[in-house]
N, C-alpha and C. Protein backbone atom coordinates (compact mmCIF):
# COMPACT_ATOMS: atom_id res chain seq x y z
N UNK A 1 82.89 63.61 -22.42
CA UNK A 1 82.18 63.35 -23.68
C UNK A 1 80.76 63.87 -23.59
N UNK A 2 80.43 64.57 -24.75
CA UNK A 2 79.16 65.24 -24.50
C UNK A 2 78.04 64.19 -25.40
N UNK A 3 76.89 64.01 -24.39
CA UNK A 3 75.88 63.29 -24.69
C UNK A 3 75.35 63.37 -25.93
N UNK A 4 74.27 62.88 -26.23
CA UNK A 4 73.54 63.29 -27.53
C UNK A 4 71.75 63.01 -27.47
N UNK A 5 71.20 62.89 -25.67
CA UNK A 5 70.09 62.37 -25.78
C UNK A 5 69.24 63.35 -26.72
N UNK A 6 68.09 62.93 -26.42
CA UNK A 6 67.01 63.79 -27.65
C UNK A 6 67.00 66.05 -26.39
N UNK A 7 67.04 65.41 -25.12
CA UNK A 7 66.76 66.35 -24.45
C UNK A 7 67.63 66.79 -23.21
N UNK A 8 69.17 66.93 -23.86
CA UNK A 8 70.19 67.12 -23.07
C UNK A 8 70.47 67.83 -21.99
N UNK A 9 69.29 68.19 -21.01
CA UNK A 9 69.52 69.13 -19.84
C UNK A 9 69.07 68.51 -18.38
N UNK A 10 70.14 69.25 -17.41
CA UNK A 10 69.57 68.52 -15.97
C UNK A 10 68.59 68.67 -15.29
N UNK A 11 67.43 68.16 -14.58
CA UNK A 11 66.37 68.14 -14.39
C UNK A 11 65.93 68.95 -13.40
N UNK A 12 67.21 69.31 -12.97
CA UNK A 12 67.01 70.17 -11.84
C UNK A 12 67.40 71.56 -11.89
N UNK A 13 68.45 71.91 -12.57
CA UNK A 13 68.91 73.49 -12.55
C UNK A 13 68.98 74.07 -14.24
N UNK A 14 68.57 73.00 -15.28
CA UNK A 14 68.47 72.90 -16.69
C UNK A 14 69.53 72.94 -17.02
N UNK A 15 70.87 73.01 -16.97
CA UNK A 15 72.07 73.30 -17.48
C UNK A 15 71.83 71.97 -18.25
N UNK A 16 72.50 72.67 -19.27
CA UNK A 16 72.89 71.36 -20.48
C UNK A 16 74.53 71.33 -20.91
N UNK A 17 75.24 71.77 -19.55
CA UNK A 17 76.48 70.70 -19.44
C UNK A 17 76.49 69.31 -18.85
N UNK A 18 76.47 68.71 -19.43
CA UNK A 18 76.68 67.38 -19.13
C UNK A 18 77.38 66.19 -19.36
N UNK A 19 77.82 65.46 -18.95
CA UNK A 19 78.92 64.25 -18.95
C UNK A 19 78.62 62.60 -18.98
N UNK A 20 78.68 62.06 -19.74
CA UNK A 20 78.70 60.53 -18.98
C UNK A 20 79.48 60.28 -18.01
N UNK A 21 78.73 59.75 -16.79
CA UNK A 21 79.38 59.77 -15.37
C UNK A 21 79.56 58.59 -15.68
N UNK A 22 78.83 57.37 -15.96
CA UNK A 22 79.02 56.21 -15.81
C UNK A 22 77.80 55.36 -16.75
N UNK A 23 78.09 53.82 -16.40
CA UNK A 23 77.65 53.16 -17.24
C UNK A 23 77.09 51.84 -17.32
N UNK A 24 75.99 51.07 -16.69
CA UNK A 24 75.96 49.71 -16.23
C UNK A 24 75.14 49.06 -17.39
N UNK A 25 74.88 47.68 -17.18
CA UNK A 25 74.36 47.18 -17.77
C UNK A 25 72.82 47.64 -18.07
N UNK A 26 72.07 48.03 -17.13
CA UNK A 26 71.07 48.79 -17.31
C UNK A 26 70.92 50.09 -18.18
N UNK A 27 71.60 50.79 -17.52
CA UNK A 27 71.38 52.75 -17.76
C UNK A 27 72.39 53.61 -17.76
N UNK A 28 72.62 54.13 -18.52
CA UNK A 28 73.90 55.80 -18.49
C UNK A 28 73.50 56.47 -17.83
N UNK A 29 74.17 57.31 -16.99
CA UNK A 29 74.23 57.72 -15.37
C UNK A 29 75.21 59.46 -16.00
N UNK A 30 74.25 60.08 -16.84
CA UNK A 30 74.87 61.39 -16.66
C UNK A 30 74.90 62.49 -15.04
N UNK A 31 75.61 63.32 -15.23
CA UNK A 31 76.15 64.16 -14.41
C UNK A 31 76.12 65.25 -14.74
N UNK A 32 75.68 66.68 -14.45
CA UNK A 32 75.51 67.67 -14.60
C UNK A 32 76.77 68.65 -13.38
N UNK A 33 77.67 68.88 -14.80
CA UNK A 33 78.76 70.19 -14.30
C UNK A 33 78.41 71.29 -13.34
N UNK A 34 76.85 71.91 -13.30
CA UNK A 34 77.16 73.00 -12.61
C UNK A 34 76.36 72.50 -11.09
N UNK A 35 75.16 71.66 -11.07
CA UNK A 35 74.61 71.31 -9.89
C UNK A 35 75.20 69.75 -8.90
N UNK A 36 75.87 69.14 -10.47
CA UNK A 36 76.77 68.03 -9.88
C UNK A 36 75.40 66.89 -9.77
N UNK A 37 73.73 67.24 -9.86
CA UNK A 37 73.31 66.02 -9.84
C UNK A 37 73.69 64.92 -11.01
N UNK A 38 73.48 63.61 -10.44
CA UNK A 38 73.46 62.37 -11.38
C UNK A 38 72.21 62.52 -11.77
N UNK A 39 71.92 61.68 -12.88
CA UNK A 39 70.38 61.49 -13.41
C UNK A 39 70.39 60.77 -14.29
N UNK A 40 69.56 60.00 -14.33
CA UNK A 40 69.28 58.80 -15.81
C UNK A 40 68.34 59.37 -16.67
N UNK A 41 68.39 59.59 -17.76
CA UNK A 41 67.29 60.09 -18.97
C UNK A 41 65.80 59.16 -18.58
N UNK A 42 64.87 60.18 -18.86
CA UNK A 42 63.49 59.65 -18.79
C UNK A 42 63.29 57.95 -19.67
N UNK A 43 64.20 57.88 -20.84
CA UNK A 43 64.44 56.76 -21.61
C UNK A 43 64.38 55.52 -20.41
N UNK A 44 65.00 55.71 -19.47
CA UNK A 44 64.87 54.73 -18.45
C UNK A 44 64.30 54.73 -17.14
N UNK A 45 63.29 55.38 -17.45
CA UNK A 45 62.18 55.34 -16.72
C UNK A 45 61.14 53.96 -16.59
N UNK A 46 60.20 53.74 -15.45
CA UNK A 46 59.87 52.51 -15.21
C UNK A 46 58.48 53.38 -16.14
N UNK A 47 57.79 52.25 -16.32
CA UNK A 47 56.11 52.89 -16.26
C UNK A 47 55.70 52.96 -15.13
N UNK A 48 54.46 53.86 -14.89
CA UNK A 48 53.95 54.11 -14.03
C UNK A 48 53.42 53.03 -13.05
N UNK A 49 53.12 51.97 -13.96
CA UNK A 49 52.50 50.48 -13.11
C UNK A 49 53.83 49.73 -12.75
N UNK A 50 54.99 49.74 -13.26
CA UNK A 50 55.98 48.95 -12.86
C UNK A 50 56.52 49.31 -11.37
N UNK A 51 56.70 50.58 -11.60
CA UNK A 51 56.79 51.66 -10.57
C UNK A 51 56.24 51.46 -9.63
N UNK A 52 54.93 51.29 -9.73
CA UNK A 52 53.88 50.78 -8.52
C UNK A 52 54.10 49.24 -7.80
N UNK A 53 54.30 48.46 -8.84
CA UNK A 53 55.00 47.27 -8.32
C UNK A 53 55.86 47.40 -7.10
N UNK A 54 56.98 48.34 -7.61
CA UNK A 54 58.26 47.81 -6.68
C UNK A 54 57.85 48.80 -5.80
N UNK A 55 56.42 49.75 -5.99
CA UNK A 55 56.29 50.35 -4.40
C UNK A 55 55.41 49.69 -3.42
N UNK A 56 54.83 48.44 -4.15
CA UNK A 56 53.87 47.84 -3.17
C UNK A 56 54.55 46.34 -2.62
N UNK A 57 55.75 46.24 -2.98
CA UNK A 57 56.40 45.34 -2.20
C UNK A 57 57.51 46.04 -0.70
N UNK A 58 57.03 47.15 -0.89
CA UNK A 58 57.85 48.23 0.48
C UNK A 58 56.73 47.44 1.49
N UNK A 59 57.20 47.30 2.47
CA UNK A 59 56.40 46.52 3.96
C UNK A 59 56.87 47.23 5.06
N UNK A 60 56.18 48.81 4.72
CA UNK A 60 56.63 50.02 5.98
C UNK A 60 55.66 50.10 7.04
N UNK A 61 55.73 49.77 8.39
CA UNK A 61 54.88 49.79 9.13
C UNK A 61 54.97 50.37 10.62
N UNK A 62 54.47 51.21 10.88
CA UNK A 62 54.71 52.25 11.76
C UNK A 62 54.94 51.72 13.68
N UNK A 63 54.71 50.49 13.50
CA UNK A 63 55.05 49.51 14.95
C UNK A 63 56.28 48.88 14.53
N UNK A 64 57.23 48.85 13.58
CA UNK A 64 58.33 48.45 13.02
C UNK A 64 59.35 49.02 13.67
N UNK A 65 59.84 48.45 14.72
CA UNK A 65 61.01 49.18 15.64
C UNK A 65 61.99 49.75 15.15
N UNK A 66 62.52 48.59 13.89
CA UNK A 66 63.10 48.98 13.35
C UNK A 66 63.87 49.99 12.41
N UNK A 67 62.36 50.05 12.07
CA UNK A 67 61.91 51.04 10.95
C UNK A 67 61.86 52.55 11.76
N UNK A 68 61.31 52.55 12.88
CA UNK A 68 61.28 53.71 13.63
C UNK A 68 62.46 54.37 13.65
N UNK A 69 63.73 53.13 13.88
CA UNK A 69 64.78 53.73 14.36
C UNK A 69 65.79 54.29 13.25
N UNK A 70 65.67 53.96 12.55
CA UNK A 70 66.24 54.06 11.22
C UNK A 70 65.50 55.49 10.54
N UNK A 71 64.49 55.88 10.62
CA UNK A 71 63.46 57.61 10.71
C UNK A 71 64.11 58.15 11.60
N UNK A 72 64.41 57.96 12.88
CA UNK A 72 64.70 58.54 14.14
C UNK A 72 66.09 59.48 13.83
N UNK A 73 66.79 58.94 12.80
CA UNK A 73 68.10 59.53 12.10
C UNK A 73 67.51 61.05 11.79
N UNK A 74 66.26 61.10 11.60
CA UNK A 74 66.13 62.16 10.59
C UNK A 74 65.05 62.78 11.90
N UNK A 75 63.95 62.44 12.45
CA UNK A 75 63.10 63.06 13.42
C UNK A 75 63.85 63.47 14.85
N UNK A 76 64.90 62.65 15.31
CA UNK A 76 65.74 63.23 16.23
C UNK A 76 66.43 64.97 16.31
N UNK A 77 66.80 64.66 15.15
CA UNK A 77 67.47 66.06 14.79
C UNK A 77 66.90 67.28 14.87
N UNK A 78 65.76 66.94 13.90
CA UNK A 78 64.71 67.44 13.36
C UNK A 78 64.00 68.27 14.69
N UNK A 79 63.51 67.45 15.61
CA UNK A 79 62.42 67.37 16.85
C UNK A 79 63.21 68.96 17.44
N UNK A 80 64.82 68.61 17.72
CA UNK A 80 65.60 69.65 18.73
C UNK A 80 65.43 71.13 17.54
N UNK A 81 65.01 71.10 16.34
CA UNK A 81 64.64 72.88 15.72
C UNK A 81 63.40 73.20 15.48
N UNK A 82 62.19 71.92 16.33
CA UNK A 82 61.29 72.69 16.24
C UNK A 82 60.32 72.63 17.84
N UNK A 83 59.21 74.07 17.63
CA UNK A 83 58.53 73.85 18.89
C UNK A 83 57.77 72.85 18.95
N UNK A 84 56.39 72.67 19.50
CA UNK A 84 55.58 71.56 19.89
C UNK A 84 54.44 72.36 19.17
N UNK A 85 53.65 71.67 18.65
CA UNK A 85 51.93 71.61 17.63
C UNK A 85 52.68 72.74 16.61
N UNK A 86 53.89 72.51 15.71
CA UNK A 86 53.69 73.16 14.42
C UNK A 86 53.58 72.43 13.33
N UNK A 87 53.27 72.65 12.11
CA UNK A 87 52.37 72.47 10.94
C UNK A 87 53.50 71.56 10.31
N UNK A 88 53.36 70.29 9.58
CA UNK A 88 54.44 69.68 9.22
C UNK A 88 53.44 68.54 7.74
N UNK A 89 54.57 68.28 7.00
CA UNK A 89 54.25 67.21 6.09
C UNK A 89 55.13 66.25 5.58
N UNK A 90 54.71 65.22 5.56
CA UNK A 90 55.70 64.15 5.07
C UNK A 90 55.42 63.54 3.71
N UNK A 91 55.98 64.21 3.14
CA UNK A 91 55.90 64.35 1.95
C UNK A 91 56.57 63.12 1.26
N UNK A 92 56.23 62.63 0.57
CA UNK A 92 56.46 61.35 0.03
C UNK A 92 56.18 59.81 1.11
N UNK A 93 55.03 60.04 1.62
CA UNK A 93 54.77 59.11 2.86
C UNK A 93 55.13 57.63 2.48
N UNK A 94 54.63 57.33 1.45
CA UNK A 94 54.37 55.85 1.08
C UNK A 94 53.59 55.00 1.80
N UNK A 95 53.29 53.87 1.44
CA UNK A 95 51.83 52.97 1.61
C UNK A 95 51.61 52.78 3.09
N UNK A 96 53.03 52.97 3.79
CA UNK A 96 52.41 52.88 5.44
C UNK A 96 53.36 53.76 6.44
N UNK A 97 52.76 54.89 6.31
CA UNK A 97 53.03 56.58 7.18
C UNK A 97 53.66 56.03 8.51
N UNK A 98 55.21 56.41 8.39
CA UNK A 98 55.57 55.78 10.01
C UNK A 98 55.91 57.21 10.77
N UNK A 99 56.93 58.01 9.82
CA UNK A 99 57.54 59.30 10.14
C UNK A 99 56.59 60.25 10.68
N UNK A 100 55.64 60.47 10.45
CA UNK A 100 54.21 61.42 10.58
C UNK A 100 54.02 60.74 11.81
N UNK A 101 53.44 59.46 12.24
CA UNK A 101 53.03 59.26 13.55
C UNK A 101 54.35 59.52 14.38
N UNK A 102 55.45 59.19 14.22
CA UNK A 102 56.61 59.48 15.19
C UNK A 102 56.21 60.86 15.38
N UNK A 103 56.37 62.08 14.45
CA UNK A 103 56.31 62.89 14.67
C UNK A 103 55.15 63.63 15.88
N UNK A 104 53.61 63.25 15.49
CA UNK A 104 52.85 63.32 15.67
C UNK A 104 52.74 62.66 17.40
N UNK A 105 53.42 61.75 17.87
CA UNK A 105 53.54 61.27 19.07
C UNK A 105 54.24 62.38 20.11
N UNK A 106 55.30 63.27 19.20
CA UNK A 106 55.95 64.52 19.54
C UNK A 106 55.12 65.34 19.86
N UNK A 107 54.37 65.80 19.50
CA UNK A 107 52.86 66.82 19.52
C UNK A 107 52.91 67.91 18.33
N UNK A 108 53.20 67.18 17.46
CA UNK A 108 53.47 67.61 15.87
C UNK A 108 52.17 67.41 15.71
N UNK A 109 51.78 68.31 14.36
CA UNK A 109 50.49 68.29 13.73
C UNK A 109 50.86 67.82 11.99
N UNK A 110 50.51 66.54 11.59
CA UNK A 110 50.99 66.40 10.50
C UNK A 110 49.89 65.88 9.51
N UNK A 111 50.33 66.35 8.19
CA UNK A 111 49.76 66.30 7.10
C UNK A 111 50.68 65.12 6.03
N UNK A 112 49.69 64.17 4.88
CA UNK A 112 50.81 63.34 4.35
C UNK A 112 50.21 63.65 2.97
N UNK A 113 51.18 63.35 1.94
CA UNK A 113 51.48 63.23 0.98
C UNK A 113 52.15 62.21 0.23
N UNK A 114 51.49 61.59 -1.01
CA UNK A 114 52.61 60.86 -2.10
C UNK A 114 51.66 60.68 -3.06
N UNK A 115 52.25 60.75 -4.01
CA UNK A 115 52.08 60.63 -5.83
C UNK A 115 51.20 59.50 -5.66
N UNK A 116 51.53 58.19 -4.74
CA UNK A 116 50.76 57.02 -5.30
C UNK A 116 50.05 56.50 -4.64
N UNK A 117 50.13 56.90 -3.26
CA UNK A 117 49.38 56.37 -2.15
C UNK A 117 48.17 57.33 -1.48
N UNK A 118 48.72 58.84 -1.35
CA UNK A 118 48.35 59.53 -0.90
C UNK A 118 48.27 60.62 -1.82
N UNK A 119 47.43 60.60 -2.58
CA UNK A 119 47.70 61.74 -3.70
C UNK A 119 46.62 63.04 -3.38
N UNK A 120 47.06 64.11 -2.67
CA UNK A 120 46.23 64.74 -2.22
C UNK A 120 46.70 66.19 -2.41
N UNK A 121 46.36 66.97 -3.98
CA UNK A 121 46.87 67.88 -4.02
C UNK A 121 46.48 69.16 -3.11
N UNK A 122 45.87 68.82 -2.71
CA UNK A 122 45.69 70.15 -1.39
C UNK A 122 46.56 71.03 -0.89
N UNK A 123 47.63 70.05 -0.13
CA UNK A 123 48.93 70.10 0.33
C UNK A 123 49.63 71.27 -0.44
N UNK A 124 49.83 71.59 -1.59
CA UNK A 124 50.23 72.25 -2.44
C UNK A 124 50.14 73.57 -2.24
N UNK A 125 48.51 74.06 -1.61
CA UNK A 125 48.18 75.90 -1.58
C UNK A 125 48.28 76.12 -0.02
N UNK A 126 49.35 75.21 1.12
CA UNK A 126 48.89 75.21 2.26
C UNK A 126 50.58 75.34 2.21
N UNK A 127 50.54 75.80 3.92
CA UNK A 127 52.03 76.39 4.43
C UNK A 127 52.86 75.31 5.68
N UNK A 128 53.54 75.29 5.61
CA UNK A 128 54.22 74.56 6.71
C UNK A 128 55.56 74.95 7.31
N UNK A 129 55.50 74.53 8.81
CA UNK A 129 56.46 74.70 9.40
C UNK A 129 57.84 73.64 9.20
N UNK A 130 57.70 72.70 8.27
CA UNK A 130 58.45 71.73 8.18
C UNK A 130 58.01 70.90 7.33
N UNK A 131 59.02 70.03 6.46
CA UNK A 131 58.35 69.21 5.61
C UNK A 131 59.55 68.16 5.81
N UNK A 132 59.29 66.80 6.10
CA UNK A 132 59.87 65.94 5.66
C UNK A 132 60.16 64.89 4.34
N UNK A 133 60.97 64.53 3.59
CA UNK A 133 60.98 63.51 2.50
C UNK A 133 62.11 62.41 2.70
N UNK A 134 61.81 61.76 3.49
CA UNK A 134 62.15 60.44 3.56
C UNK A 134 62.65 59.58 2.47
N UNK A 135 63.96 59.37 1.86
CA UNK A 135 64.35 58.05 0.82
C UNK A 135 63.02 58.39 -0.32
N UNK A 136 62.87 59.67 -0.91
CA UNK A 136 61.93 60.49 -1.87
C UNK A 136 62.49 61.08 -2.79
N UNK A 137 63.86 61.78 -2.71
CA UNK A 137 64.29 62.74 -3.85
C UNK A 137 64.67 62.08 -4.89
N UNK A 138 65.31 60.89 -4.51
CA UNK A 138 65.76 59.76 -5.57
C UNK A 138 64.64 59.60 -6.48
N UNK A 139 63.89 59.71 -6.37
CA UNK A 139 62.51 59.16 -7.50
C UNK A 139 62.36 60.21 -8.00
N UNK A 140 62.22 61.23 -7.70
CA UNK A 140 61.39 62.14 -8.37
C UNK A 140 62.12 62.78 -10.18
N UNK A 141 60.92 62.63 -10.67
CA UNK A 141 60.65 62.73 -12.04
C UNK A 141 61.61 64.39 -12.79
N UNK A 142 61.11 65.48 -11.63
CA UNK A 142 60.87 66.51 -11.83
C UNK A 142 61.61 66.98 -10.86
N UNK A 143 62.49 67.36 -10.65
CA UNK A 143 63.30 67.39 -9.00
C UNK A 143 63.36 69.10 -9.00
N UNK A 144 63.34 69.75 -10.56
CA UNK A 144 63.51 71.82 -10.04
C UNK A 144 62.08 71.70 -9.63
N UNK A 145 60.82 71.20 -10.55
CA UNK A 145 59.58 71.70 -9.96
C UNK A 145 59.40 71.07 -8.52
N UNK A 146 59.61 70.27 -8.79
CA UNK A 146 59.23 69.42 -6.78
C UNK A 146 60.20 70.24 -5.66
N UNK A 147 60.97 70.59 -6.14
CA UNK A 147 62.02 71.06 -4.74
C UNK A 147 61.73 72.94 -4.76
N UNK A 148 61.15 73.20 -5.77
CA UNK A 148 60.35 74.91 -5.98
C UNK A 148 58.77 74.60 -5.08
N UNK A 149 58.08 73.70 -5.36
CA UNK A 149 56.95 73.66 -4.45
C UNK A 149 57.25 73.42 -3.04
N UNK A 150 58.75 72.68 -2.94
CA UNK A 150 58.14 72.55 -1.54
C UNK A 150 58.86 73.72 -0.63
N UNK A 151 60.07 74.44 -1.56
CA UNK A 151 60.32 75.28 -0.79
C UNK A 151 59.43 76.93 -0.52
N UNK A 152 58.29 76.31 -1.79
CA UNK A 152 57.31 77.95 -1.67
C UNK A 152 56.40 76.98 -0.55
N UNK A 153 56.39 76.14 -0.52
CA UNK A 153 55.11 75.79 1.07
C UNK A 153 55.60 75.85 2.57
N UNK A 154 57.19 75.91 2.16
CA UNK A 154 57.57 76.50 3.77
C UNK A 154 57.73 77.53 4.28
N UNK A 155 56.72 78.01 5.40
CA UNK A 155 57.28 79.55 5.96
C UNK A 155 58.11 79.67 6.05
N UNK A 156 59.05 81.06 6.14
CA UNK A 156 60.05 81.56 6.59
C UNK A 156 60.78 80.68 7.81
N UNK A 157 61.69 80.45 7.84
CA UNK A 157 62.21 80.14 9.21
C UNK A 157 62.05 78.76 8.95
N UNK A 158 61.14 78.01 8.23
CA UNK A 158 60.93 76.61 8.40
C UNK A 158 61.77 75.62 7.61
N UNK A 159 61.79 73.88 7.74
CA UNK A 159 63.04 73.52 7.64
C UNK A 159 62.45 72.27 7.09
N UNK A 160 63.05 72.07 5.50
CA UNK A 160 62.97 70.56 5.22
C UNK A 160 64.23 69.52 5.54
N UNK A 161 63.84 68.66 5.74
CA UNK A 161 64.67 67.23 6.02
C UNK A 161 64.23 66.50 5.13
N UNK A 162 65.99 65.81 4.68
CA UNK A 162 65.35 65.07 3.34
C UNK A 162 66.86 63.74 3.99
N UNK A 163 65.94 62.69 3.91
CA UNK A 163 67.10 61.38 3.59
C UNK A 163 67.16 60.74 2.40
N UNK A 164 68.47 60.39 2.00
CA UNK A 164 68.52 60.19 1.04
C UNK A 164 70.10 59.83 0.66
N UNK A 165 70.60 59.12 0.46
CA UNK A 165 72.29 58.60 -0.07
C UNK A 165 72.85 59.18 -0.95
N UNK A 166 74.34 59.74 -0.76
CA UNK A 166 75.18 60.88 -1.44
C UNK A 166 75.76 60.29 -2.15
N UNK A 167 76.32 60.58 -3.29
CA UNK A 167 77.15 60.61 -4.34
C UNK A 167 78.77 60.78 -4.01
N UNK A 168 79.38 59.82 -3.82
CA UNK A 168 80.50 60.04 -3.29
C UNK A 168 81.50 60.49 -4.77
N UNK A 169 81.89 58.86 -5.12
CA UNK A 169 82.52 59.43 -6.33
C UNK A 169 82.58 58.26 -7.65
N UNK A 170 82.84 57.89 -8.51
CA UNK A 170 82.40 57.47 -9.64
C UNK A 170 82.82 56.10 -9.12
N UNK A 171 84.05 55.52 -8.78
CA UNK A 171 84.38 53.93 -8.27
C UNK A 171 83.36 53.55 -7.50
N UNK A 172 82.77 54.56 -5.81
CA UNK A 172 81.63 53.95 -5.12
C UNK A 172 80.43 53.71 -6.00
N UNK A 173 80.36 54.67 -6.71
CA UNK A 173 79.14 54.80 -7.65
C UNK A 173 78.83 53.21 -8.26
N UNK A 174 79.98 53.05 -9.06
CA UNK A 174 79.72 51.95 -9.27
C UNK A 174 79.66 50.49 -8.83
N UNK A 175 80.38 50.48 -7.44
CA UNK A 175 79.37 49.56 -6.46
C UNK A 175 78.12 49.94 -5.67
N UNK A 176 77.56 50.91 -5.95
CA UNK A 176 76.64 51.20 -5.03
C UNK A 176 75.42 50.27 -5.20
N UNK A 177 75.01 50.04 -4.13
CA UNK A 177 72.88 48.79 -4.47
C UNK A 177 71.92 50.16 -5.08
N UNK A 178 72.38 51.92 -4.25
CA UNK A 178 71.51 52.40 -4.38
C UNK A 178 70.78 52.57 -5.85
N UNK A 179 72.17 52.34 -6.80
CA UNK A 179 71.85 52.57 -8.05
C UNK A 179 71.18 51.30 -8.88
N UNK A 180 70.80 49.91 -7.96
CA UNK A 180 70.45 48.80 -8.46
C UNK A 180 69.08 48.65 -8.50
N UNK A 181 68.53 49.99 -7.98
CA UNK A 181 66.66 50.07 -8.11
C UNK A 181 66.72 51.08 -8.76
N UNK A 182 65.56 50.56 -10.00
CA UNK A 182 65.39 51.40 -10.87
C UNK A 182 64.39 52.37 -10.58
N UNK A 183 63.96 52.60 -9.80
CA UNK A 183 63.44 53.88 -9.65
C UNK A 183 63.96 55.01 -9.21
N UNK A 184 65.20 54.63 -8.62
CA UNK A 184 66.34 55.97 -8.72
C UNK A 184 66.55 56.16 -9.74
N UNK A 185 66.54 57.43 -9.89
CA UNK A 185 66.41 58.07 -11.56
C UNK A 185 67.64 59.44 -10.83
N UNK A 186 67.66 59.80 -9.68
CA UNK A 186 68.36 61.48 -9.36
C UNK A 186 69.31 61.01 -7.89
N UNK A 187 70.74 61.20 -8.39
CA UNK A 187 71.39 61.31 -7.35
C UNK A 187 72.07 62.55 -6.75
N UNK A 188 72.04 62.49 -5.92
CA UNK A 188 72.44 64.23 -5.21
C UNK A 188 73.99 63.91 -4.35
N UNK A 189 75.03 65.13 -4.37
CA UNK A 189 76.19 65.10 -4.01
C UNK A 189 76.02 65.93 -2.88
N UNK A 190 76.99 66.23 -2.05
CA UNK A 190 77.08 67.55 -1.29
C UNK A 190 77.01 69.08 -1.73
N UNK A 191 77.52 68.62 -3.02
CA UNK A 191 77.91 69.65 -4.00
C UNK A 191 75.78 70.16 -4.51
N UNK A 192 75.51 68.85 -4.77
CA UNK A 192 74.13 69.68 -5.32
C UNK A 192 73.05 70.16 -4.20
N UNK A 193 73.56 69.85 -2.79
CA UNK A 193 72.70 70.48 -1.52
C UNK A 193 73.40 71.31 -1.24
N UNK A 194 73.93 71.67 -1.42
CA UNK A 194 74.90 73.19 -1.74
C UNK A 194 74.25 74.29 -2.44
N UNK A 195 74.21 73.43 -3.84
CA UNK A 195 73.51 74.36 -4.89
C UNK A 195 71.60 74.55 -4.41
N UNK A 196 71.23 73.91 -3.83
CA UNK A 196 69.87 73.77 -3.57
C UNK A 196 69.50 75.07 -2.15
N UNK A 197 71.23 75.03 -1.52
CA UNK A 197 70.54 76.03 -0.38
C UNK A 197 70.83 76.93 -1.03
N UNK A 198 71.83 77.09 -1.79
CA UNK A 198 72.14 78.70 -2.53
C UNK A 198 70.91 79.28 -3.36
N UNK A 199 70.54 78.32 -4.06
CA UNK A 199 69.31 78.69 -4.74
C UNK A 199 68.03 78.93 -3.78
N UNK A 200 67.38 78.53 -3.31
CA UNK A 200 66.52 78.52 -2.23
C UNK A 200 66.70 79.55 -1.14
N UNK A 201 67.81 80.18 -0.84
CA UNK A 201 68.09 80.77 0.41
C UNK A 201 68.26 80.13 1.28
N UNK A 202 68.54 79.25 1.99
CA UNK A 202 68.62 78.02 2.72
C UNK A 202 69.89 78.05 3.22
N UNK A 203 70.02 77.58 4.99
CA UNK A 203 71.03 77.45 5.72
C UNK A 203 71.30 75.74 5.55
N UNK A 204 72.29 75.25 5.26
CA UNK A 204 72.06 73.85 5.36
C UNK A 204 73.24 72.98 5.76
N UNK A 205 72.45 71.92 6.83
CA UNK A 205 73.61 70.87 7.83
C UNK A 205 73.13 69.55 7.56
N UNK A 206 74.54 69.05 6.94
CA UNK A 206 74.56 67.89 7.40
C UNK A 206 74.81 66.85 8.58
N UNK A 207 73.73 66.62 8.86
CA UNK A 207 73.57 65.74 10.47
C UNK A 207 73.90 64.69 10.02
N UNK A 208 73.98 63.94 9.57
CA UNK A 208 74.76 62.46 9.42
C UNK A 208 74.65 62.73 7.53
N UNK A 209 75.74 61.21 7.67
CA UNK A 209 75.88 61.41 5.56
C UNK A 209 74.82 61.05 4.83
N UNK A 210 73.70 60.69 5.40
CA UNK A 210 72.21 60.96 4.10
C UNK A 210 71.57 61.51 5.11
N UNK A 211 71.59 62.48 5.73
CA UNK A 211 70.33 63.19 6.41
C UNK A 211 71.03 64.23 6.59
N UNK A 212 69.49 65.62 5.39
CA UNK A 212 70.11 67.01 5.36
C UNK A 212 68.88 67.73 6.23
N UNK A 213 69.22 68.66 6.70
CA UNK A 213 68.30 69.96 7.03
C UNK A 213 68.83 70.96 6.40
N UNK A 214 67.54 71.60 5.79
CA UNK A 214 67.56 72.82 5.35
C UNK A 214 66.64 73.89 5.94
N UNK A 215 66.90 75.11 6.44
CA UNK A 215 66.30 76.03 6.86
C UNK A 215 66.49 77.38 6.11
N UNK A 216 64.96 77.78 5.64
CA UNK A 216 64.68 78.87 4.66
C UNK A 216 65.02 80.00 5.18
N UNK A 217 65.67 81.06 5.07
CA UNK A 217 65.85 82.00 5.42
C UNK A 217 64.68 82.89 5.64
């Protein structure tokens, strides 16, 4: 069934095939035919201060063992494709930078970033050997422009890691928690990190089922 919002296209590759994937008490959960992302219309978007709310009840703290180990999914991997003191950012840090010091304990040189904590457009005209986004793609507003900047800030050869929970299929979907915070607005399949390395030039492995590497050609 074809939608009828005011602005029927996917946020990420613009195609305006699209489907009702699904349907909760909250929000309609379209699906886009050719990139396969999910996405909720801006209509259900938080405000910017609500938004901030449910980011200042996150209690991320970089002596959090826990928390370390649960990053470690994604910096483990990560650590074995790169050398020692190259240029890196963690992009979508949030209120307390754990991934950057792990890294940085490595003899990484890191730079941070986020919309709300760390808003430091600098980052933007500068190059890197690596960029991390940590439990980040889900939010984002703008997912073709954000995933075009960050793949023009990586040199050649260099490799983003992104965690983040896959889209299995419409029954999980609809038990999933991931979809029970509203600030997931963009869900990604295998199918749309597919489309992301094809577009991008990008070699891309999945190391476990929410943790991707991508390396730019």
């Amino acid at each position: 069934m074809k939608t009828n919002f005011d602005e029927p296209h996917c946020p990420l590759c613009s195609s305006e095939d699209l489907i009702s994937f699904y349907e909760d008490k909250n929000r309609i959960y379209l699906r886009c035919f050719y990139c396969k992302l999910v996405f909720v219309h801006k209509c259900y978007w938080l405000s910017a201060k609500n938004e901030r709310a449910i980011y200042d009840l996150h209690e991320n703290d970089a002596q959090d063992q826990g928390y370390r180990q649960f990053l470690s999914r994604l910096s483990t991997p990560l650590l074995e494709k790169l050398d020692s003191k190259q240029k890196g950012l963690d992009f979508g840090c949030g209120s307390g930078p754990t991934l950057s010091v792990m890294l940085e304990e490595q003899g990484q040189q890191m730079d941070l970033y986020d919309p709300v904590y760390y808003n430091d457009p600098s980052v933007f005209y500068k190059n890197y050997d690596f960029i991390c986004a940590t439990e980040v793609v889900e939010h984002m507003h703008d997912p073709n422009r954000e995933f075009a900047a960050l793949f023009k800030m990586l040199n050649r050869g260099g490799w983003l890691g992104i965690m983040t929970k896959l889209v299995i299929d419409e029954h999980a979907f609809s038990q999933w928690h991931y979809i029970r915070d509203m600030t997931h607005i963009c869900f990604y399949s295998q199918r749309t990190f597919e489309y992301l390395a094809q577009r991008f030039n990008a070699e891309l492995d999945f190391v476990a089922t929410d943790v991707i590497l991508l390396n730019k050609k």
